[in-house]
N, C-alpha and C. Protein backbone atom coordinates (compact mmCIF):
# COMPACT_ATOMS: atom_id res chain seq x y z
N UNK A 1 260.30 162.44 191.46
CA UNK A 1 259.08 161.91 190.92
C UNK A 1 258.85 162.50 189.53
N UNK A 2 258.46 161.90 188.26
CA UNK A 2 258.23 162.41 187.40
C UNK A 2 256.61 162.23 187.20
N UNK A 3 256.29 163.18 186.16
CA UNK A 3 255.21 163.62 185.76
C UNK A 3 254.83 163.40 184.28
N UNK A 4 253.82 163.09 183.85
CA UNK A 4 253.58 162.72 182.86
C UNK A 4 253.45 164.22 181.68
N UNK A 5 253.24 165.59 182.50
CA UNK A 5 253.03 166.80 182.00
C UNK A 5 252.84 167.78 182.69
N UNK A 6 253.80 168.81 182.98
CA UNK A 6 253.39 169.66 183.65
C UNK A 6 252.06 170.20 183.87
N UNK A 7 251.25 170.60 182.72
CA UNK A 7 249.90 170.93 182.43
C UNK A 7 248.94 170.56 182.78
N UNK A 8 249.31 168.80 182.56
CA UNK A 8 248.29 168.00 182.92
C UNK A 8 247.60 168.17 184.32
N UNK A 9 246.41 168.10 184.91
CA UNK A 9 245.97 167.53 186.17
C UNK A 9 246.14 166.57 186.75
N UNK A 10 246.80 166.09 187.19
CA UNK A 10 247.70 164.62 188.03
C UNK A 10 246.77 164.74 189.33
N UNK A 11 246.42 163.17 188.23
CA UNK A 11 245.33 162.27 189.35
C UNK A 11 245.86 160.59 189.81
N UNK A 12 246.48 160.05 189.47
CA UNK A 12 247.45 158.85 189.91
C UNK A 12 248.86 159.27 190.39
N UNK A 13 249.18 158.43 191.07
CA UNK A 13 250.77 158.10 191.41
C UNK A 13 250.92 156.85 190.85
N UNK A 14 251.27 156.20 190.17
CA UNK A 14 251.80 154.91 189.88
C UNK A 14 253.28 154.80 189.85
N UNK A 15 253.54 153.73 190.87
CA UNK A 15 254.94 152.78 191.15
C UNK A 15 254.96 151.52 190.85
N UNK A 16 256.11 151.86 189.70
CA UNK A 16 256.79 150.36 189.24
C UNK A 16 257.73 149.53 189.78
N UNK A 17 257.53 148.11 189.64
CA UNK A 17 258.26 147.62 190.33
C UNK A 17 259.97 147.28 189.58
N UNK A 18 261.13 146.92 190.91
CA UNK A 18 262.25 147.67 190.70
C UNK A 18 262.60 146.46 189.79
N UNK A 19 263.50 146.75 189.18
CA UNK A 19 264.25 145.61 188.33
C UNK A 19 264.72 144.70 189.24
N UNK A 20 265.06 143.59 188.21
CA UNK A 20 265.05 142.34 189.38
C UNK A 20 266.59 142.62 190.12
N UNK A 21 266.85 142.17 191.27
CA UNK A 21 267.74 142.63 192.24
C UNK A 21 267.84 144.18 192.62
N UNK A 22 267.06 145.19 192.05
CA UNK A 22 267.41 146.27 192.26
C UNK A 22 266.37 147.04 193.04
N UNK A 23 266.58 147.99 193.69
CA UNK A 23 265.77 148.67 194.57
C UNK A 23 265.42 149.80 194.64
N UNK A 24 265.32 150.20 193.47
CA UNK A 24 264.88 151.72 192.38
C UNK A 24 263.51 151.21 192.17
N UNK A 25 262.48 151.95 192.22
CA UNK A 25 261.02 151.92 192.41
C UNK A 25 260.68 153.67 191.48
N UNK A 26 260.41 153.72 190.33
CA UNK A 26 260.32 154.50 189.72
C UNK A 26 258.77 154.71 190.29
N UNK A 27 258.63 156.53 190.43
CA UNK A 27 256.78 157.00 190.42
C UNK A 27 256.28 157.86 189.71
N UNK A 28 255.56 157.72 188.84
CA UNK A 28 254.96 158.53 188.10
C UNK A 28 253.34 159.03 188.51
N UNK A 29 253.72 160.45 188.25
CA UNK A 29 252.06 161.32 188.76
C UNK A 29 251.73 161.56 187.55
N UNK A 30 250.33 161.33 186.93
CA UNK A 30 249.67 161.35 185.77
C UNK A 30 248.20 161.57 185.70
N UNK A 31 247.94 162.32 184.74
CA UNK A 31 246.15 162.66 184.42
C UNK A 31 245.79 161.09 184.12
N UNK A 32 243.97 161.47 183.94
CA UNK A 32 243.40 160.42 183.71
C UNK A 32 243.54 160.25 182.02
N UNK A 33 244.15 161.15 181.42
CA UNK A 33 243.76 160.82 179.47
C UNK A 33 245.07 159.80 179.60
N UNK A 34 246.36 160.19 180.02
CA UNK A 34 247.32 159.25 180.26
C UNK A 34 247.33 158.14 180.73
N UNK A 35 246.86 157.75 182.00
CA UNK A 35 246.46 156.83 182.70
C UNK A 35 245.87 155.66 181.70
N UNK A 36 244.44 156.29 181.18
CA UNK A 36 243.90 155.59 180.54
C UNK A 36 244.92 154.62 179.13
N UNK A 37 245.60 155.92 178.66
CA UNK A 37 246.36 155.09 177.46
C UNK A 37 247.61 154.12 177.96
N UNK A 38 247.47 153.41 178.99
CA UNK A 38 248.44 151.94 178.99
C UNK A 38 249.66 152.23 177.80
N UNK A 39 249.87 152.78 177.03
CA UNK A 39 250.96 152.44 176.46
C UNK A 39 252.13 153.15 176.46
N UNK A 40 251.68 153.96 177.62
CA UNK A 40 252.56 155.32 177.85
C UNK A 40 253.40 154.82 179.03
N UNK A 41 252.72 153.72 179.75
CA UNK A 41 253.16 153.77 181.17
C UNK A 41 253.13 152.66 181.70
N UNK A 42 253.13 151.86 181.07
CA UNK A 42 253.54 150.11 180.79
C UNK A 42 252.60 149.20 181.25
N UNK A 43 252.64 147.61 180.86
CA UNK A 43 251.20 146.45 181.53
C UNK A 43 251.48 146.88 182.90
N UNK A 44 250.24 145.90 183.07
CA UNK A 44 250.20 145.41 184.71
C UNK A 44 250.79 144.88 185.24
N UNK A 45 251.53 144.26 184.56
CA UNK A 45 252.93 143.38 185.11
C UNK A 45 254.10 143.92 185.62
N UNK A 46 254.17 145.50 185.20
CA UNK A 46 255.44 146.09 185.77
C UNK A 46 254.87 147.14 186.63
N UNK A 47 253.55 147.26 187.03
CA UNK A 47 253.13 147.85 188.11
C UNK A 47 252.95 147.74 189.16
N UNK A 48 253.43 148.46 190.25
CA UNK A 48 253.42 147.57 191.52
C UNK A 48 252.31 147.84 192.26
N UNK A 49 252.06 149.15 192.32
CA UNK A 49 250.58 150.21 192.86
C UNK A 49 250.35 151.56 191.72
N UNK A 50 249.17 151.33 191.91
CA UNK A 50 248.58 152.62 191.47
C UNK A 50 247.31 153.34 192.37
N UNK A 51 247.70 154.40 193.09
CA UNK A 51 246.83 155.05 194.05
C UNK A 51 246.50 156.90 193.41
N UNK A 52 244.94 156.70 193.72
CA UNK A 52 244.53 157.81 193.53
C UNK A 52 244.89 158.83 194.20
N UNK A 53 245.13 160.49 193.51
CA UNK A 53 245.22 161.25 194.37
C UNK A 53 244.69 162.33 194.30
N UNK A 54 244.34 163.51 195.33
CA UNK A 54 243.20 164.51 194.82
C UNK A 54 243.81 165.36 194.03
């Protein structure tokens, strides 16, 4: 699982969805300043879930 920053406080998990035919599901754990900036961590279109975590 990667992380957006060690430092950071990781409050999402977000999983992308796999390339087409493929079955690799990348997850990223990320703060909310990240989260917020979309451009770090791609549209909505390549997201499959994003769930909160404590």
């Amino acid at each position: 699982m990667n992380c957006c920053n060690d430092r950071h406080e990781l409050k999402y998990e977000i999983t992308y969805k796999s390339a087409k035919g493929g079955q690799y599901t990348p997850t990223w754990l990320v703060c909310d300043s990240c989260y917020e900036n979309r451009k770090c961590f791609g549209a909505d279109d390549v997201i499959e879930s994003v769930k909160a975590i404590a």
